[in-house]
C-alpha atoms as a PDB file:
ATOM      1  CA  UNK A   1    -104.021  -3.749 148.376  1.00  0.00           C
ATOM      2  CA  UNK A   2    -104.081  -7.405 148.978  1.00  0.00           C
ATOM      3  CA  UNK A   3    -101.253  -9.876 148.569  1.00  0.00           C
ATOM      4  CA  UNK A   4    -101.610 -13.328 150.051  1.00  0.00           C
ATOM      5  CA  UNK A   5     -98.553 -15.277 149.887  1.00  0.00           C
ATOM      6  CA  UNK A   6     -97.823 -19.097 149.881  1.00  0.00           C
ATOM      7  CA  UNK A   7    -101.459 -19.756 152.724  1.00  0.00           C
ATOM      8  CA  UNK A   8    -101.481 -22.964 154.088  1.00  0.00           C
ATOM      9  CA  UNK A   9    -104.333 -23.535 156.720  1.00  0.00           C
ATOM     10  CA  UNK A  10    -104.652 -27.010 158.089  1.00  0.00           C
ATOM     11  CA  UNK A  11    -107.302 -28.398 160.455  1.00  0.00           C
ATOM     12  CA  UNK A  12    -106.999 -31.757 162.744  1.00  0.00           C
ATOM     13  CA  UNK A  13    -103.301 -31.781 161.979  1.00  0.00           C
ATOM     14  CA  UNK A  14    -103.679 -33.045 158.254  1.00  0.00           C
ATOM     15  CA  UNK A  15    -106.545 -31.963 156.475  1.00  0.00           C
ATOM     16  CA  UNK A  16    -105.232 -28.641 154.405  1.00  0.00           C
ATOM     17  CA  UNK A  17    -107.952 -26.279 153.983  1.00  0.00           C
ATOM     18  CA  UNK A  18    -106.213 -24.052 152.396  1.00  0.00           C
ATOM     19  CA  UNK A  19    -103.037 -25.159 150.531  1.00  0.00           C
ATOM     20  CA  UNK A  20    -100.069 -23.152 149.457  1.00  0.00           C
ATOM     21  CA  UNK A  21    -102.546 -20.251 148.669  1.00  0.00           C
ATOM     22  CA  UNK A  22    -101.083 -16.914 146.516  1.00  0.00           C
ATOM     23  CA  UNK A  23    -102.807 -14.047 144.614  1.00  0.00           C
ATOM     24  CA  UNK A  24    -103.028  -9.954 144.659  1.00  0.00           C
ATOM     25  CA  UNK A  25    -105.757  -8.192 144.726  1.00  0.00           C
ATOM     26  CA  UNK A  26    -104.795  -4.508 143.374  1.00  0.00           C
ATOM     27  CA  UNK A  27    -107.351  -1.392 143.971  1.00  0.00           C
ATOM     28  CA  UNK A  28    -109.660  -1.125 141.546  1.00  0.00           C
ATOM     29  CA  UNK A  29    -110.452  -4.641 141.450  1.00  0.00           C
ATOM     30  CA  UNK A  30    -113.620  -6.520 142.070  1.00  0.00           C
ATOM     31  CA  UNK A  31    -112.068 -10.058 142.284  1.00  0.00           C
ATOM     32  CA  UNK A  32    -114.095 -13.356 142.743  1.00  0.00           C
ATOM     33  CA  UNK A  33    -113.190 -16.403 144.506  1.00  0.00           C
ATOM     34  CA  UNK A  34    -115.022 -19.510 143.371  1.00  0.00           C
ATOM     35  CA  UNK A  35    -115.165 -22.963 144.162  1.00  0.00           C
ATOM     36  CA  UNK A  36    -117.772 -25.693 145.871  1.00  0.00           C
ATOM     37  CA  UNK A  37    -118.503 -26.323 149.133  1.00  0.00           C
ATOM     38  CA  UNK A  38    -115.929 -27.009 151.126  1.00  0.00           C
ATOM     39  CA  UNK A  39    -113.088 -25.379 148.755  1.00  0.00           C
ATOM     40  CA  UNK A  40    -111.585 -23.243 151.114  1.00  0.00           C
ATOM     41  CA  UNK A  41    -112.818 -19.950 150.584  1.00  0.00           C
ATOM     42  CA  UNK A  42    -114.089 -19.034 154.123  1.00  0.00           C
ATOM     43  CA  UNK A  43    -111.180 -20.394 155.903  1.00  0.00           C
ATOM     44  CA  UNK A  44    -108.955 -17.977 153.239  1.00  0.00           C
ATOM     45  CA  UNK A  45    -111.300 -15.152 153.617  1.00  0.00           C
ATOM     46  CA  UNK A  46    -111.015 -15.428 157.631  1.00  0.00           C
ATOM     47  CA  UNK A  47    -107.346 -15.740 157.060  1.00  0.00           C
ATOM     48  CA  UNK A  48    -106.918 -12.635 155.764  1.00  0.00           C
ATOM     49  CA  UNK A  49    -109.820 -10.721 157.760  1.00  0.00           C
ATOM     50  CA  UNK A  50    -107.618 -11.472 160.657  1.00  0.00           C
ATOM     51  CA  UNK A  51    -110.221 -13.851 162.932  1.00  0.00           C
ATOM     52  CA  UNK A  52    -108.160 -17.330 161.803  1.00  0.00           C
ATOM     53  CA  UNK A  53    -105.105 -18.152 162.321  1.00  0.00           C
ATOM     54  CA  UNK A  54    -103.095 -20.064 159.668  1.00  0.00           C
ATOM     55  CA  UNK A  55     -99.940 -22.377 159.906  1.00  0.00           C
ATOM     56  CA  UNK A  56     -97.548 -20.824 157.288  1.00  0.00           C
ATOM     57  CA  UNK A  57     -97.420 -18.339 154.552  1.00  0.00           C
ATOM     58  CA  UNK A  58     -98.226 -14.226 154.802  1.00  0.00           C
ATOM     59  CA  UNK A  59    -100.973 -12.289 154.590  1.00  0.00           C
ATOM     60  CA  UNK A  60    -100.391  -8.798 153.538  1.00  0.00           C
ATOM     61  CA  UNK A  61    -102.994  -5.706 153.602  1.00  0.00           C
ATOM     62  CA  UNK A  62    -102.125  -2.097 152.112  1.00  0.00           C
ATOM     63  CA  UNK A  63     -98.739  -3.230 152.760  1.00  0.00           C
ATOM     64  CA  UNK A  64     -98.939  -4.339 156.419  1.00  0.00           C
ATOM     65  CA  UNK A  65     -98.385  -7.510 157.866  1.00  0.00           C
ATOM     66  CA  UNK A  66    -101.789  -9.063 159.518  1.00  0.00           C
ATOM     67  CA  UNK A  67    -100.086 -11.320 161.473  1.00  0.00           C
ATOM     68  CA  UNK A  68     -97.503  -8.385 162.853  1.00  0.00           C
ATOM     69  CA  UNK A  69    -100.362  -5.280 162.505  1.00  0.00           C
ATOM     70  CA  UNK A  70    -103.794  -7.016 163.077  1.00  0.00           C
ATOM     71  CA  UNK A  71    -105.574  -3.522 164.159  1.00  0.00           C
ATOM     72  CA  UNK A  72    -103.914  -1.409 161.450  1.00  0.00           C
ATOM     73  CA  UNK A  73    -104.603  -4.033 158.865  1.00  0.00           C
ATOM     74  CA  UNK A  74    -108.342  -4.472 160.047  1.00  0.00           C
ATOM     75  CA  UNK A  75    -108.996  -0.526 160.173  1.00  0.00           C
ATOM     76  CA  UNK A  76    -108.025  -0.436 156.188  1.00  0.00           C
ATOM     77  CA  UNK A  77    -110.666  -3.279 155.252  1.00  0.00           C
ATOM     78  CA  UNK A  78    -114.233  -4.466 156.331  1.00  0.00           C
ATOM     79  CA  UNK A  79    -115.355  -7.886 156.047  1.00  0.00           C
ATOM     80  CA  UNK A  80    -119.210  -9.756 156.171  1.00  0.00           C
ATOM     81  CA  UNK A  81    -119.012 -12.900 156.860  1.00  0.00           C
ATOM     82  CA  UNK A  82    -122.305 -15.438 154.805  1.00  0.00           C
ATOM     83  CA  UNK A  83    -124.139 -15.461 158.101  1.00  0.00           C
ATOM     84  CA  UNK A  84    -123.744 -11.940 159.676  1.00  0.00           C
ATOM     85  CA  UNK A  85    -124.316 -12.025 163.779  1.00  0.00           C
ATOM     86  CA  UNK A  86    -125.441  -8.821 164.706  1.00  0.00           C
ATOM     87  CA  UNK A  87    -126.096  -7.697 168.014  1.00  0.00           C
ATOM     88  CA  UNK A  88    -129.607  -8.474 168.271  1.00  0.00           C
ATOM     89  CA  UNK A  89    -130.459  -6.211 171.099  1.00  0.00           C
ATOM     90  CA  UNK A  90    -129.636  -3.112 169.277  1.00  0.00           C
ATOM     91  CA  UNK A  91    -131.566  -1.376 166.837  1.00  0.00           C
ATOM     92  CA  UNK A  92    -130.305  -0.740 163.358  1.00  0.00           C
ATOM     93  CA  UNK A  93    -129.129   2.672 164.083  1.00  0.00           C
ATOM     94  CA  UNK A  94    -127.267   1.977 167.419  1.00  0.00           C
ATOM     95  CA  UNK A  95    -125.932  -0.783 165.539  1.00  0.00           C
ATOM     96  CA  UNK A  96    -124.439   1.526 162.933  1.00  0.00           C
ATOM     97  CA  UNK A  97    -123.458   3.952 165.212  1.00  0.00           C
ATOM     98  CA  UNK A  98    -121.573   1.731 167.554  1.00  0.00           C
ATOM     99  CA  UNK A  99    -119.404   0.395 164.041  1.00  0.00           C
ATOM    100  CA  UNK A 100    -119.083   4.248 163.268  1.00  0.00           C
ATOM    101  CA  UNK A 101    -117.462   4.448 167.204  1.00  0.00           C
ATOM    102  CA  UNK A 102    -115.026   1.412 166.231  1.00  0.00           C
ATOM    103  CA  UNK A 103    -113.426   2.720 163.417  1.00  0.00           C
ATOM    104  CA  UNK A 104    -113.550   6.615 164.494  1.00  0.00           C
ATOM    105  CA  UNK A 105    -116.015   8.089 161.623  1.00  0.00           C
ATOM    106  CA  UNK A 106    -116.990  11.459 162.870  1.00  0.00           C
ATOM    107  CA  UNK A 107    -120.921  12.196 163.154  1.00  0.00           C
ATOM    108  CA  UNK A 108    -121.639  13.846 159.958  1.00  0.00           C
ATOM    109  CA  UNK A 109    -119.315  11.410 157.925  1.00  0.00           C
ATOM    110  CA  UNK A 110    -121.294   8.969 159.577  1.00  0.00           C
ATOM    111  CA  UNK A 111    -125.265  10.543 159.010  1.00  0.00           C
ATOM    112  CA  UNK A 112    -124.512  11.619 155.480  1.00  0.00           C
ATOM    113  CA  UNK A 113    -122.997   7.983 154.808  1.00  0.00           C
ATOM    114  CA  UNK A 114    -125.921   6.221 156.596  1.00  0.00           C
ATOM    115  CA  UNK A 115    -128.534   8.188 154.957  1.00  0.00           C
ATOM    116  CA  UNK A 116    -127.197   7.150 151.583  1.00  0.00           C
ATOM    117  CA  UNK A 117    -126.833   3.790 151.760  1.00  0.00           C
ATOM    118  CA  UNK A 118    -129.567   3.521 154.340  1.00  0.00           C
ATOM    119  CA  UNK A 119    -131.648   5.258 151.500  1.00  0.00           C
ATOM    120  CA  UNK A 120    -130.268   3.120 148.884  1.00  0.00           C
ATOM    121  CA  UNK A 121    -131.261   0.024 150.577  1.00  0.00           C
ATOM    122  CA  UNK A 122    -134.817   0.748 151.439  1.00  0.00           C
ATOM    123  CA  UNK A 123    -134.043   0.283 155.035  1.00  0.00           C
ATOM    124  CA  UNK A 124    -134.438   3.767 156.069  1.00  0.00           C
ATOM    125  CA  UNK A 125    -138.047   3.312 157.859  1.00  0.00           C
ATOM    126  CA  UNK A 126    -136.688   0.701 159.626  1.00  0.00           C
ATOM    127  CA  UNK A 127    -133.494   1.764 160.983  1.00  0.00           C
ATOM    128  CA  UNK A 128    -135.393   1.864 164.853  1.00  0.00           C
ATOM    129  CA  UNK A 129    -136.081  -1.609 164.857  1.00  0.00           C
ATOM    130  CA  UNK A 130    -134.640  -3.956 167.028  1.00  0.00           C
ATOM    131  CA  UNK A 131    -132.355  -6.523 164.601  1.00  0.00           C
ATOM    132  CA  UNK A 132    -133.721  -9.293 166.362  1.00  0.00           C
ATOM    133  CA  UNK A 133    -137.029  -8.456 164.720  1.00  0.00           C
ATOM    134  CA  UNK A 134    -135.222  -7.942 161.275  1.00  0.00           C
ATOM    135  CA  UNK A 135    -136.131 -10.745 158.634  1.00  0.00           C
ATOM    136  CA  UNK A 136    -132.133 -12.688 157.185  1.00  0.00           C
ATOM    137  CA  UNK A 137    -132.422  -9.963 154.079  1.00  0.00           C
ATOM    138  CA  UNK A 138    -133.054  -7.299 156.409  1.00  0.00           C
ATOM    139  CA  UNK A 139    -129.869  -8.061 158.552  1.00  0.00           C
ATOM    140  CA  UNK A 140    -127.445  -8.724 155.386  1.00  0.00           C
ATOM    141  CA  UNK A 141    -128.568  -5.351 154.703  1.00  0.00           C
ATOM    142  CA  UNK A 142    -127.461  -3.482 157.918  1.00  0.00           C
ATOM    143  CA  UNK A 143    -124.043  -5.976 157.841  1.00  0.00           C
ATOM    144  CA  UNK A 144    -123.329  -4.452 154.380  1.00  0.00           C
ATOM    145  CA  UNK A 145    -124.312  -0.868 155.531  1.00  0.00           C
ATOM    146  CA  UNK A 146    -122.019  -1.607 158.589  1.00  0.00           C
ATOM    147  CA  UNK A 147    -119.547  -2.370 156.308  1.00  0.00           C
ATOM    148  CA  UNK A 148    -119.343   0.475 154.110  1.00  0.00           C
ATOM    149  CA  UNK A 149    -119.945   3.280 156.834  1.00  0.00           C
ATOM    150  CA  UNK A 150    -116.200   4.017 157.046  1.00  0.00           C
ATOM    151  CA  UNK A 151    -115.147   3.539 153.544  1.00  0.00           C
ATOM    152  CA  UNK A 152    -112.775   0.893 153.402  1.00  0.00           C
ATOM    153  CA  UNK A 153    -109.760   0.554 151.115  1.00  0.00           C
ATOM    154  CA  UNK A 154    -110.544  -3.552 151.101  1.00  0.00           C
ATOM    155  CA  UNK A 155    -113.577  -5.054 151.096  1.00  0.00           C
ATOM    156  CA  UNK A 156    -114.295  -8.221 152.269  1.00  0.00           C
ATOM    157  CA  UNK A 157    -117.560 -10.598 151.528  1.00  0.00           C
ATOM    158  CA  UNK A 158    -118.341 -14.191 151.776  1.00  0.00           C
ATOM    159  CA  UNK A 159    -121.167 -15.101 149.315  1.00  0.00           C
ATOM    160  CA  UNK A 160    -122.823 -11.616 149.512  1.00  0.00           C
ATOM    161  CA  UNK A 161    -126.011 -11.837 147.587  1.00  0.00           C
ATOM    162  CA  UNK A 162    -127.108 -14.959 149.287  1.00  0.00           C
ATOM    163  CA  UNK A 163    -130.697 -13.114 151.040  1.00  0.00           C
ATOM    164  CA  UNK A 164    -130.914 -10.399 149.048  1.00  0.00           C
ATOM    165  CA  UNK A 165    -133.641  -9.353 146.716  1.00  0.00           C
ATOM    166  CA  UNK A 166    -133.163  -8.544 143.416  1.00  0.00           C
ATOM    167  CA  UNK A 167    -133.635  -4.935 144.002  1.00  0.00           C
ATOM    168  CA  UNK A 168    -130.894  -4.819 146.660  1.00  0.00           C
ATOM    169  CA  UNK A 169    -128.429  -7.249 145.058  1.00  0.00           C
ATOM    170  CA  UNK A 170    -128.582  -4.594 141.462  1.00  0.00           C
ATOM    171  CA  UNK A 171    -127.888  -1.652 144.530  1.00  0.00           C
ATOM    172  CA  UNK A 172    -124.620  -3.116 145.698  1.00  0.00           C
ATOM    173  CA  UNK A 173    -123.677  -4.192 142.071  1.00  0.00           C
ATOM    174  CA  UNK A 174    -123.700  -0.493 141.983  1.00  0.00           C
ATOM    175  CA  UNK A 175    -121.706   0.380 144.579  1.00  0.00           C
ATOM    176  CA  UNK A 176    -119.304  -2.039 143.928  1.00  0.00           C
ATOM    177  CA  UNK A 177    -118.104  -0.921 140.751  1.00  0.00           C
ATOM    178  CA  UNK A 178    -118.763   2.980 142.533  1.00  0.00           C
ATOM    179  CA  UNK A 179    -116.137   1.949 145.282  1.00  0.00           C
ATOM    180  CA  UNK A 180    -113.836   0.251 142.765  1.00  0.00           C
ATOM    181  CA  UNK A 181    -113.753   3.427 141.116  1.00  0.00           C
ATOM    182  CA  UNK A 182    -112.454   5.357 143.943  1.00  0.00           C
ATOM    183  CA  UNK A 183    -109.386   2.998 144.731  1.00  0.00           C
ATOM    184  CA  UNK A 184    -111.257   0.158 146.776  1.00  0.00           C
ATOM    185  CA  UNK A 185    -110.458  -3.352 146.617  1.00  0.00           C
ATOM    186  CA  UNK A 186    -113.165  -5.940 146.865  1.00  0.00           C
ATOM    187  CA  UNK A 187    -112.980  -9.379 147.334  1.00  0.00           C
ATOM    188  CA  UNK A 188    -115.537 -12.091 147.304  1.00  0.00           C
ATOM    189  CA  UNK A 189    -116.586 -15.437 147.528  1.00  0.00           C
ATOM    190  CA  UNK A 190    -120.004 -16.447 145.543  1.00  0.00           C
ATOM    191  CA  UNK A 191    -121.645 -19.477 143.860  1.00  0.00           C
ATOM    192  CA  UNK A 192    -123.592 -16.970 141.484  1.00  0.00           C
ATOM    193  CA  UNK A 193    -121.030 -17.633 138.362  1.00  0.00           C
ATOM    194  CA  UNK A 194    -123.553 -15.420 136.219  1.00  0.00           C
ATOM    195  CA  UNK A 195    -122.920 -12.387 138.693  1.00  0.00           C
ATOM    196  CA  UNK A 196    -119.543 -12.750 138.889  1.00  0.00           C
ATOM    197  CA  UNK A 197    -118.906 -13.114 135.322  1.00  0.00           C
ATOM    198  CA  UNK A 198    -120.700  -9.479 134.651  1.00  0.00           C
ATOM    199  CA  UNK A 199    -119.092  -7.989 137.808  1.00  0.00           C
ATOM    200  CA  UNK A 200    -115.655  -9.371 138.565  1.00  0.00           C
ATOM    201  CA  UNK A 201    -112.770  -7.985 136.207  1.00  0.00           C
ATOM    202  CA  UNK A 202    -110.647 -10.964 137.692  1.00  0.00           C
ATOM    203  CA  UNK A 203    -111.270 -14.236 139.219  1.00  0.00           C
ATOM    204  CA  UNK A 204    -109.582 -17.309 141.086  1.00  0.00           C
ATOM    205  CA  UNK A 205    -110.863 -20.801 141.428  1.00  0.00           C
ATOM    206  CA  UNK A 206    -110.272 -22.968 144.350  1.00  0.00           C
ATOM    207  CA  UNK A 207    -110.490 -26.493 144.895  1.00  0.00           C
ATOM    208  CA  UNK A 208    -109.714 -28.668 147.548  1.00  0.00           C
ATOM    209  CA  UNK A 209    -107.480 -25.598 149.380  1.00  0.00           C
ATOM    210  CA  UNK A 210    -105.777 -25.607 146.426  1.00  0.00           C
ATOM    211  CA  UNK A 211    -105.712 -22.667 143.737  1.00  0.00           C
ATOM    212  CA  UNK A 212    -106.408 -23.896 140.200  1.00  0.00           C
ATOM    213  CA  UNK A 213    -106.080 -20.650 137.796  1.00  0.00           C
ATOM    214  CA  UNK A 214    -106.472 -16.860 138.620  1.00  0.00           C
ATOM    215  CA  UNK A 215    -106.284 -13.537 136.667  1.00  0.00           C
ATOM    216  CA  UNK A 216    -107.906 -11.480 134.457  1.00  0.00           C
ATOM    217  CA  UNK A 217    -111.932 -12.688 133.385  1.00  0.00           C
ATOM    218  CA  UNK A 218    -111.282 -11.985 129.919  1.00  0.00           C
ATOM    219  CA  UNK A 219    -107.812 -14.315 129.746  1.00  0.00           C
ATOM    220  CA  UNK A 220    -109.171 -17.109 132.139  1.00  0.00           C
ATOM    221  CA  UNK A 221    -112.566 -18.126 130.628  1.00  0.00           C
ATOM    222  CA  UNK A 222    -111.490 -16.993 127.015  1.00  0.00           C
ATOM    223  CA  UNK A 223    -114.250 -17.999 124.953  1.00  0.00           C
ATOM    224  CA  UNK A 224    -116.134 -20.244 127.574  1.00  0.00           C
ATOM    225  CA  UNK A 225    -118.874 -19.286 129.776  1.00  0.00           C
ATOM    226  CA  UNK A 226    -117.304 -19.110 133.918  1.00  0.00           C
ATOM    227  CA  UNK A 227    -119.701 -21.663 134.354  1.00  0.00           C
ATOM    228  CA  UNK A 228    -118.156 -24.005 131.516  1.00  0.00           C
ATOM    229  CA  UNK A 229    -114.824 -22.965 132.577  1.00  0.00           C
ATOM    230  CA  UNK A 230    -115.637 -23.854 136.074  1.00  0.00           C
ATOM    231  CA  UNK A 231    -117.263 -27.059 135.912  1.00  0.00           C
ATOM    232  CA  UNK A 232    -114.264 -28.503 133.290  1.00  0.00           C
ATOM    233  CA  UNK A 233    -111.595 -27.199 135.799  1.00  0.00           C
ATOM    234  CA  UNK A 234    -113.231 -28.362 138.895  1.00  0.00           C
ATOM    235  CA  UNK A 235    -114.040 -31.431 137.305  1.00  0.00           C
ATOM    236  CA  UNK A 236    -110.290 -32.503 136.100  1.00  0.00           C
ATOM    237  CA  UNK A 237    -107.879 -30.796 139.036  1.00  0.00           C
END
């Protein structure tokens, strides 16, 4: 589903962001990127949303090129970045609505689709509100709503339980592994090892732009904790 290939992202001419970046993510998979601040996970996961540009290497979604097919490539996936901007003036539900326009999800697609995860999220009741009166947790909420109102065959997410509450954070566990299920890719960025250790079936580390070890959970952390594992590789590469 996703194939990056050889990334290389440099800012001010010679500080390399990302560096020589390659791994797949197949359907099915909930994959996790790690790393500290700084690491390079942002500028990759903008890469491949198809908002930042990148020096060298290819970036490939479903097949397609996102370089060559931008729109095709962005139609397949759906991507939140750690601070969602929303369009303030809107009201949850014209905000949903206007994302269910974009991507051409027809009206009972998108009202049996909001309902449910509108539902799930306990942000029914509040819907009508104007986002610009809707607390951080609130908005995260509608960005991830926004994001799975025309089920997409990638998803996208940088650091994705950062302002949730517990409650909501166990929800989109849920449909996580519900979405994997059905052939979706996910891909995500977090700082939560312990999440990511229960959730993700593989995993990459990142340091310094550069990749240090990826795969399967089971194969990279062997017998270690992903917190052991990650503080002995970050600590030596």
């Amino acid at each position: 589903m996703l194939t990056i290939e050889h990334l290389t992202k440099t800012y001010g001419g010679d500080v390399k962001a990302v560096d020589d970046l390659s791994l797949t993510v197949e359907p099915g998979d909930i994959y996790g990127f790690i790393g500290h601040n700084g690491a390079g996970k942002t500028t990759t996961l903008r890469a491949v949303a198809g908002i930042l540009s990148f020096d060298s290497g290819t970036i490939r979604v479903n097949g397609r090129n996102i370089a060559e097919d931008p729109i095709a490539c962005k139609r397949e996936m759906a991507y939140i970045p750690d601070n969602p901007d929303l369009y303030e003036h809107l009201t949850g539900i014209q905000y949903l609505n206007f994302v269910a326009d974009i991507y051409g999800v027809s009206e009972s697609d998108r009202d049996e689709r909001i309902k449910r995860y509108a539902d799930a999220f306990e942000m029914t009741p509040r819907l009508n509100d104007l986002i610009g009166s809707c607390s951080h947790g609130m908005k995260q909420k509608i960005a991830l709503i926004s994001a799975l109102i025309h089920s997409p065959k990638l998803l996208l997410l940088d650091e994705p339980f950062v302002g949730l509450d517990p409650k909501a954070a166990h929800t989109l566990k849920g449909f996580f592994k519900e979405l994997c299920d059905s052939g979706c890719a996910i891909f995500f960025s977090t700082h939560v090892l312990e999440v990511a250790e229960k959730l993700c079936n593989k995993i990459a580390i990142i340091k310094s732009g550069r990749l240090i070890t990826a795969g399967n959970m089971d194969k990279v952390k062997g017998d270690e904790s992903l917190e052991t594992l990650f503080l002995e590789l970050t600590e030596h590469a």
